[in-house]
C-alpha atoms as a PDB file:
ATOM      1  CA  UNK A   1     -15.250  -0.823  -5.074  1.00  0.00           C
ATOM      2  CA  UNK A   2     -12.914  -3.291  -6.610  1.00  0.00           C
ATOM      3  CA  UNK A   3      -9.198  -2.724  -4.267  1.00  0.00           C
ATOM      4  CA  UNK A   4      -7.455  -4.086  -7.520  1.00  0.00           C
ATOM      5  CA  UNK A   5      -7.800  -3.147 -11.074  1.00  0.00           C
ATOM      6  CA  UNK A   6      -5.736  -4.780 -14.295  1.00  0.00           C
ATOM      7  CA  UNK A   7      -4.324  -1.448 -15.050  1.00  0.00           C
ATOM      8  CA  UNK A   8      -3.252  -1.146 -11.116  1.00  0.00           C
ATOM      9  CA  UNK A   9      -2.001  -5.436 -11.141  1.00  0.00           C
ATOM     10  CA  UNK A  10      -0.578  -4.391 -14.624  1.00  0.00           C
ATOM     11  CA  UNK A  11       1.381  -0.946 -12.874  1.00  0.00           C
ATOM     12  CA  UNK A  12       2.895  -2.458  -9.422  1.00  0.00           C
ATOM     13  CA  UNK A  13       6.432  -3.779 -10.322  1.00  0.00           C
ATOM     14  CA  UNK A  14       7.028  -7.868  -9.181  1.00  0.00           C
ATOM     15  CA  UNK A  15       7.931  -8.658  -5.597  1.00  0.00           C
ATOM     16  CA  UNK A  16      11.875  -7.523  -5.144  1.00  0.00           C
ATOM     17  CA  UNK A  17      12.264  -6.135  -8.459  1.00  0.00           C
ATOM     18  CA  UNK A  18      12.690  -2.438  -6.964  1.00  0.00           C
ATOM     19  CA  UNK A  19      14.831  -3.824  -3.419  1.00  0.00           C
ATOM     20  CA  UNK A  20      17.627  -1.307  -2.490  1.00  0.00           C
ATOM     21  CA  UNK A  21      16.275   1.690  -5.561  1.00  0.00           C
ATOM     22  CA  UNK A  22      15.731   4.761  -3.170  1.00  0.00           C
ATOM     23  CA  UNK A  23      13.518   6.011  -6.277  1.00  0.00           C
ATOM     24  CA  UNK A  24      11.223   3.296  -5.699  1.00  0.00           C
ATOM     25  CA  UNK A  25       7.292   4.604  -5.526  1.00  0.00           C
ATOM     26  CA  UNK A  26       4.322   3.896  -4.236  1.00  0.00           C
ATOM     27  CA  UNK A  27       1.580   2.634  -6.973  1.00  0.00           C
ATOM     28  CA  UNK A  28      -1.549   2.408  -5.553  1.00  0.00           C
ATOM     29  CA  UNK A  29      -2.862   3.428  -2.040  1.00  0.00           C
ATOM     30  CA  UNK A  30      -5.547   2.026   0.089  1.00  0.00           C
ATOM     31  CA  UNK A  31      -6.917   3.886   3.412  1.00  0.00           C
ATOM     32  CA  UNK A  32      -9.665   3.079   6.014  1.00  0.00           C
ATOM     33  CA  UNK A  33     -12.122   5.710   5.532  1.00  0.00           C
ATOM     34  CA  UNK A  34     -13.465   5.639   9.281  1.00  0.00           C
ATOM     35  CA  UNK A  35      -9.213   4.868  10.768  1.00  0.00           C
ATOM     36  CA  UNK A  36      -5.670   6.200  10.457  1.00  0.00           C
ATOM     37  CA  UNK A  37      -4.225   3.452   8.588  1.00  0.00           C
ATOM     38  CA  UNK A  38      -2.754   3.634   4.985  1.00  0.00           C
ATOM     39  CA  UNK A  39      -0.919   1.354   2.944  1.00  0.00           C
ATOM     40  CA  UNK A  40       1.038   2.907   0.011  1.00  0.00           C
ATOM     41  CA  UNK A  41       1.751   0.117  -2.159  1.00  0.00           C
ATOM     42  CA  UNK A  42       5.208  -0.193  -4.116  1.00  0.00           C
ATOM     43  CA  UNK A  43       5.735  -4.245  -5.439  1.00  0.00           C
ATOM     44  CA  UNK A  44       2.923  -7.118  -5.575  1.00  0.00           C
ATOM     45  CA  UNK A  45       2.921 -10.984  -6.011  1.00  0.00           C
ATOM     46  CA  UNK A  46       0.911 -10.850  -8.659  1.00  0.00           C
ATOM     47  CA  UNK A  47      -1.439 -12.719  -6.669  1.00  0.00           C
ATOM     48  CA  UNK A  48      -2.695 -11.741  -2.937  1.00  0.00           C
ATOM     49  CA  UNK A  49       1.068 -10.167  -1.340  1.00  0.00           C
ATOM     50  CA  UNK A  50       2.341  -6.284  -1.369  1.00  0.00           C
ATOM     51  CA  UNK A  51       5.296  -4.792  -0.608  1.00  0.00           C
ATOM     52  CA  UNK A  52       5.049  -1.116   0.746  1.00  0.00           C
ATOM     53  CA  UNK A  53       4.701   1.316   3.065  1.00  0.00           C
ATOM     54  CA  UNK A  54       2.367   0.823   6.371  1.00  0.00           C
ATOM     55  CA  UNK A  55       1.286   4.156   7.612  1.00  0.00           C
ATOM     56  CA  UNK A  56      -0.443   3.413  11.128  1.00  0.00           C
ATOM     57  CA  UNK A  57      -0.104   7.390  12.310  1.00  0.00           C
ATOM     58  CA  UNK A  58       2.431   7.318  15.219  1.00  0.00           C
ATOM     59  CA  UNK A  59       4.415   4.176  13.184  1.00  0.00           C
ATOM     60  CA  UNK A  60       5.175   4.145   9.553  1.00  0.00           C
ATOM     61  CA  UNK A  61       6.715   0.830   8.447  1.00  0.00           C
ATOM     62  CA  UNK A  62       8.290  -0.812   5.241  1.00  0.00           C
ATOM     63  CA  UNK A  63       7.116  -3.834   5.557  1.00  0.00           C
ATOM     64  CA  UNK A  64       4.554  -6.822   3.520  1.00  0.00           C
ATOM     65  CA  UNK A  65       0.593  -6.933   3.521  1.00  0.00           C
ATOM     66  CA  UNK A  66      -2.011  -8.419   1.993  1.00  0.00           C
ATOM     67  CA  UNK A  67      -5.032  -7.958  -0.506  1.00  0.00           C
ATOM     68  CA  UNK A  68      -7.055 -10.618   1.184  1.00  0.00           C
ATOM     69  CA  UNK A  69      -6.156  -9.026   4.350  1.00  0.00           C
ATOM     70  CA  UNK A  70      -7.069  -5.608   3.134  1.00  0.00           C
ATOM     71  CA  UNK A  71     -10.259  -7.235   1.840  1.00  0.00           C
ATOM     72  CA  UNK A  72     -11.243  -8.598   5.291  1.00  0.00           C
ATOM     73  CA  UNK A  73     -10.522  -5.713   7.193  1.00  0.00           C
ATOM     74  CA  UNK A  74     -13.200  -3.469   8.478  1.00  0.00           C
ATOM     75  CA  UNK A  75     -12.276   0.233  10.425  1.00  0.00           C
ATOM     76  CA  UNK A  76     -13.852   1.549  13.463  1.00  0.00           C
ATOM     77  CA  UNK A  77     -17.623   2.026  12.094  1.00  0.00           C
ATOM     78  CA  UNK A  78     -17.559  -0.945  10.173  1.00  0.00           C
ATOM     79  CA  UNK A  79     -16.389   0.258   7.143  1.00  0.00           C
ATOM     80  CA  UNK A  80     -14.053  -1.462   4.537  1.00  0.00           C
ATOM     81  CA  UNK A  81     -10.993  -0.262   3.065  1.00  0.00           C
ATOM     82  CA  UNK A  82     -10.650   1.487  -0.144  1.00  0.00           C
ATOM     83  CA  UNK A  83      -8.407   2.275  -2.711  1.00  0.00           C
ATOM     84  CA  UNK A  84      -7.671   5.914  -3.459  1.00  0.00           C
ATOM     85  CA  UNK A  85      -8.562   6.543  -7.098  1.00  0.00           C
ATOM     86  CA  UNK A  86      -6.804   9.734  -7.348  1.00  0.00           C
ATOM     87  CA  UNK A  87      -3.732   8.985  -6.125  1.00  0.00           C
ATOM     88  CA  UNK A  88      -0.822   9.220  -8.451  1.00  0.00           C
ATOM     89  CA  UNK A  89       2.330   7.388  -8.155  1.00  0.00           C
ATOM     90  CA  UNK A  90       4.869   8.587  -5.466  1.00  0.00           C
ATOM     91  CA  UNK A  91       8.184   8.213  -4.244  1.00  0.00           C
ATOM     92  CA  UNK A  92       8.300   6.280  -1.091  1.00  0.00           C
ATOM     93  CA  UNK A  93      10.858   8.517   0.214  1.00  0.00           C
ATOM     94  CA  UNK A  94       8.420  11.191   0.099  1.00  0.00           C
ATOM     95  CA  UNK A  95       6.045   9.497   2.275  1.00  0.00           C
ATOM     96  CA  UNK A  96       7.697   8.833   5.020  1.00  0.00           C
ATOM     97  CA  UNK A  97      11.105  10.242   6.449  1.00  0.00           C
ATOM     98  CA  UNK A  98      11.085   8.290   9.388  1.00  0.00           C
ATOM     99  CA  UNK A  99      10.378   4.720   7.974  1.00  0.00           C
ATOM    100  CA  UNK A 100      11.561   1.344   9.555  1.00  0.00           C
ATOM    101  CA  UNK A 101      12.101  -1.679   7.620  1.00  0.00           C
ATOM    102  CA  UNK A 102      10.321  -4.680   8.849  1.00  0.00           C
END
C-alpha cells in the first residue's frame, strides 16, 4: 500500500499554515496494524515531514514525524504501517482531549 497518495499530498495543508486554528484537522491517518500507535496527520512538508497528532495509547502528543520514518517502521509481528483508507478528515480536538504539545 502506497502511505501517500497525490490526492492525500494534494489535501494536507503546508507546514504552519494551520498553527494556533483550534479547528485544525487531521487529514490522513496511519496505524500499526499488529501495535497501539497512530499518527493522525494535520500539515506536511510537502516532502518527507508531518505535523500531527501521535497517539501512543497511554501518551497522545502534538508533535512532528516522518513518512520515511513511517515507511521504515515495522510493529510487533513484523508488520508495516498503513494508512487508513476510510478515514475522513477530523478535528484534532476531537481526537485527543488530553494532548501535549511537543
Amino acid at each position: 500500500m502506497m502511505l501517500l497518495t497525490k490526492a492525500n499530498r494534494n489535501a494536507l495543508p503546508a507546514l504552519y499554515a494551520t498553527d494556533g486554528d483550534k479547528a485544525a484537522k487531521a487529514v490522513v491517518k496511519f496505524f500499526t496494524p499488529d501495535g497501539n500507535f497512530t499518527w493522525y496527520a494535520s500539515e506536511f512538508d510537502g516532502n518527507d515531514t508531518f505535523f500531527g497528532l501521535v497517539d501512543g495509547g497511554a501518551c497522545k502528543e502534538l508533535g512532528y514525524f516522518s513518512l520515511s520514518e513511517l515507511t521504515n517502521l515495522r510493529g510487533r509481528m513484523g508488520l508495516p504501517v498503513e494508512r487508513d483508507r476510510y478515514f475522513s478528515p477530523t478535528p484534532l480536538a476531537e481526537l485527543g482531549s488530553n494532548v501535549h504539545a511537543s
